[in-house]
Every structure is written in structure tokens, then in C-alpha cells.
Protein backbone atom coordinates (compact mmCIF):
# COMPACT_ATOMS: atom_id res chain seq x y z
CA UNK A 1 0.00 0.00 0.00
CA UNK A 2 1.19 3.37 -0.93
CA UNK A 3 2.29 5.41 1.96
CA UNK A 4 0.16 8.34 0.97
CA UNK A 5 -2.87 6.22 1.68
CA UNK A 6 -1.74 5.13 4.94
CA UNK A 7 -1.74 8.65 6.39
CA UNK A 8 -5.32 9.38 4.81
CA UNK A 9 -7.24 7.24 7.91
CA UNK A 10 -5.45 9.85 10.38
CA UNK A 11 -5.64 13.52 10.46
CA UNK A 12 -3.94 14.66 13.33
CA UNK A 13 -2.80 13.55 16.82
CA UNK A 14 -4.94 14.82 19.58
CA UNK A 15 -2.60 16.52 22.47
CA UNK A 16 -4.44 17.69 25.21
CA UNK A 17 -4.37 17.11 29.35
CA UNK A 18 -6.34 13.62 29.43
CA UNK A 19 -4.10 12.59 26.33
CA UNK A 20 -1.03 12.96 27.68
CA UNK A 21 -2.53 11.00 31.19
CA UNK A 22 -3.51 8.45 28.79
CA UNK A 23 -0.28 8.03 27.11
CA UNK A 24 1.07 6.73 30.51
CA UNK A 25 -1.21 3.36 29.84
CA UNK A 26 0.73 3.33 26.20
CA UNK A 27 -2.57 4.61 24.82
CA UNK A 28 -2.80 7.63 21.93
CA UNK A 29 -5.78 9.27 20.32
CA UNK A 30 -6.16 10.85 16.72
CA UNK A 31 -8.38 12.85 15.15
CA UNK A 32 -9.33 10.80 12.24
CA UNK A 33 -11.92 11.27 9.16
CA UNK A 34 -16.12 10.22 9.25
CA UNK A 35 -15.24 7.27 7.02
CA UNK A 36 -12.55 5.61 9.49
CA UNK A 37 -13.31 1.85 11.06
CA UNK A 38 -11.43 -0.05 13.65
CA UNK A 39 -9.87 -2.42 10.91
CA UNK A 40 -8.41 0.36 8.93
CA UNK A 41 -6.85 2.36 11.77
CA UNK A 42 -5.21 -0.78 13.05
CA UNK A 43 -3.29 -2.15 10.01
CA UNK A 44 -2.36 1.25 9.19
CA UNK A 45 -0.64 2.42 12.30
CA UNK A 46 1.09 -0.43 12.57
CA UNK A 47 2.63 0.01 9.10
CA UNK A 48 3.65 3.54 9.88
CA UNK A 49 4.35 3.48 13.55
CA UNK A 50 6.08 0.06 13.58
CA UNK A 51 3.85 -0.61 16.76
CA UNK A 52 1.29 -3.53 18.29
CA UNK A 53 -2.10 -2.58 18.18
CA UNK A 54 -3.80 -4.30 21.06
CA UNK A 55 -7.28 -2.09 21.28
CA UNK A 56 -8.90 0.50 19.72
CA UNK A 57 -11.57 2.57 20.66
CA UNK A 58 -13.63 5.04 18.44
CA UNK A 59 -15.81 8.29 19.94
CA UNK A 60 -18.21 10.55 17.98
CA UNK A 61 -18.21 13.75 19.17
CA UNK A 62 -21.40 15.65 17.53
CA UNK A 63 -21.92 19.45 16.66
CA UNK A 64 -22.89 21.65 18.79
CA UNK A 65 -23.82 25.02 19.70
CA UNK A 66 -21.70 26.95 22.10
CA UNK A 67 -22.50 30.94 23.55
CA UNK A 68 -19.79 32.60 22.99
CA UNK A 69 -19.64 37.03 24.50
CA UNK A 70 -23.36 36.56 23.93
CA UNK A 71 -23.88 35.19 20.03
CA UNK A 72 -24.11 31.49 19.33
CA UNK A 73 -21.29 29.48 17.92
CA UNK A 74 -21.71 26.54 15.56
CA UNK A 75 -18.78 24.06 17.22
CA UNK A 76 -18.04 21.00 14.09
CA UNK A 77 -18.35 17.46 15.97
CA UNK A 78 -15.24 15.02 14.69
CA UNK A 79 -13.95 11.23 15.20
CA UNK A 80 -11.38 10.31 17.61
CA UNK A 81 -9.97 7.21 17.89
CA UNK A 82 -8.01 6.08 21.04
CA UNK A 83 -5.53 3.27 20.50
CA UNK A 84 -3.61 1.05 22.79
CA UNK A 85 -0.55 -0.14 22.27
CA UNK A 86 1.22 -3.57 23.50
CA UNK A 87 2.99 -2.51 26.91
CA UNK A 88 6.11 -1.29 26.62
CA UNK A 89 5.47 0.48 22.96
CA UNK A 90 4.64 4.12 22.51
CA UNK A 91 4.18 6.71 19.78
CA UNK A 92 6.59 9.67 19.89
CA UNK A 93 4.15 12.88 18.80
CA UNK A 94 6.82 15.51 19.01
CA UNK A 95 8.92 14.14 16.27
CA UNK A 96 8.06 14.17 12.80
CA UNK A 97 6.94 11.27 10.71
């Protein structure tokens, strides 16, 4: 498979406070596209990580409308996915691919 279309199930590493507590159980979470399934994500993060995949996990967060100095705010839901890794693996985000 064509490394371009490897990178098209993942859009971009999520790095907030409850990421980086999850990354001490060898877990990471993307950002990925509407069309992503567990299968996909699995095979290709191992072929560009060079990592186990032991679980994966997939949330839908939907749109919303937030009030923001008084005017509503349309706020676009996306896909994460969290993935766990065999123990002992991890994924380093602050380096480039």
C-alpha cells in the first residue's frame, strides 16, 4: 500500500491534558476522518508506527452550539480514535513522521 494512503485514515494527533494521562497506559488518540473503522486504523498504524495494536476505541463527538460574549457558535463534531498499544510500545508525537 502506498504510503500516501496510509496517512489518509489519520488527520492529526490529539494533544491535550487527558491525552497525555492516557499516554502513561501506552494509549494515543487521533483525530481521524467520518469514514474511518477499527480495521483500517489498526493495520495502518502499525505500518507507519512500527507498533502492536492491542485495542482501539472510536468516539463521535457531535456538533454543537456553544455561547460565545453573547452570540451562538456553531462548534463542528469530529472522530477520535483512542488506540492502545502492547505494553512497553509508545508513539513519539513531538517528532516528525
Amino acid at each position: 500500500m502506498d504510503k500516501l494512503h496510509l496517512y489518509d485514515k489519520i488527520l492529526s494527533p490529539l494533544v491535550t491534558e487527558k491525552t497525555t494521562i492516557l499516554s502513561e497506559q501506552n494509549k494515543v488518540v487521533f483525530k481521524v476522518p467520518a469514514s474511518a473503522n477499527k480495521k483500517n486504523l489498526k493495520t495502518n498504524i502499525e505500518k507507519i508506527f512500527k507498533v502492536n495494536v492491542t485495542k482501539i476505541n472510536i468516539i463521535n463527538k457531535q456538533n454543537r452550539t456553544k455561547i460565545t460574549k453573547g452570540k451562538k457558535v456553531k462548534v463542528s463534531g469530529f472522530k477520535k480514535a483512542i488506540i492502545t498499544l502492547k505494553k512497553g510500545q509508545s508513539i513519539d508525537l513531538t517528532s516528525g513522521i
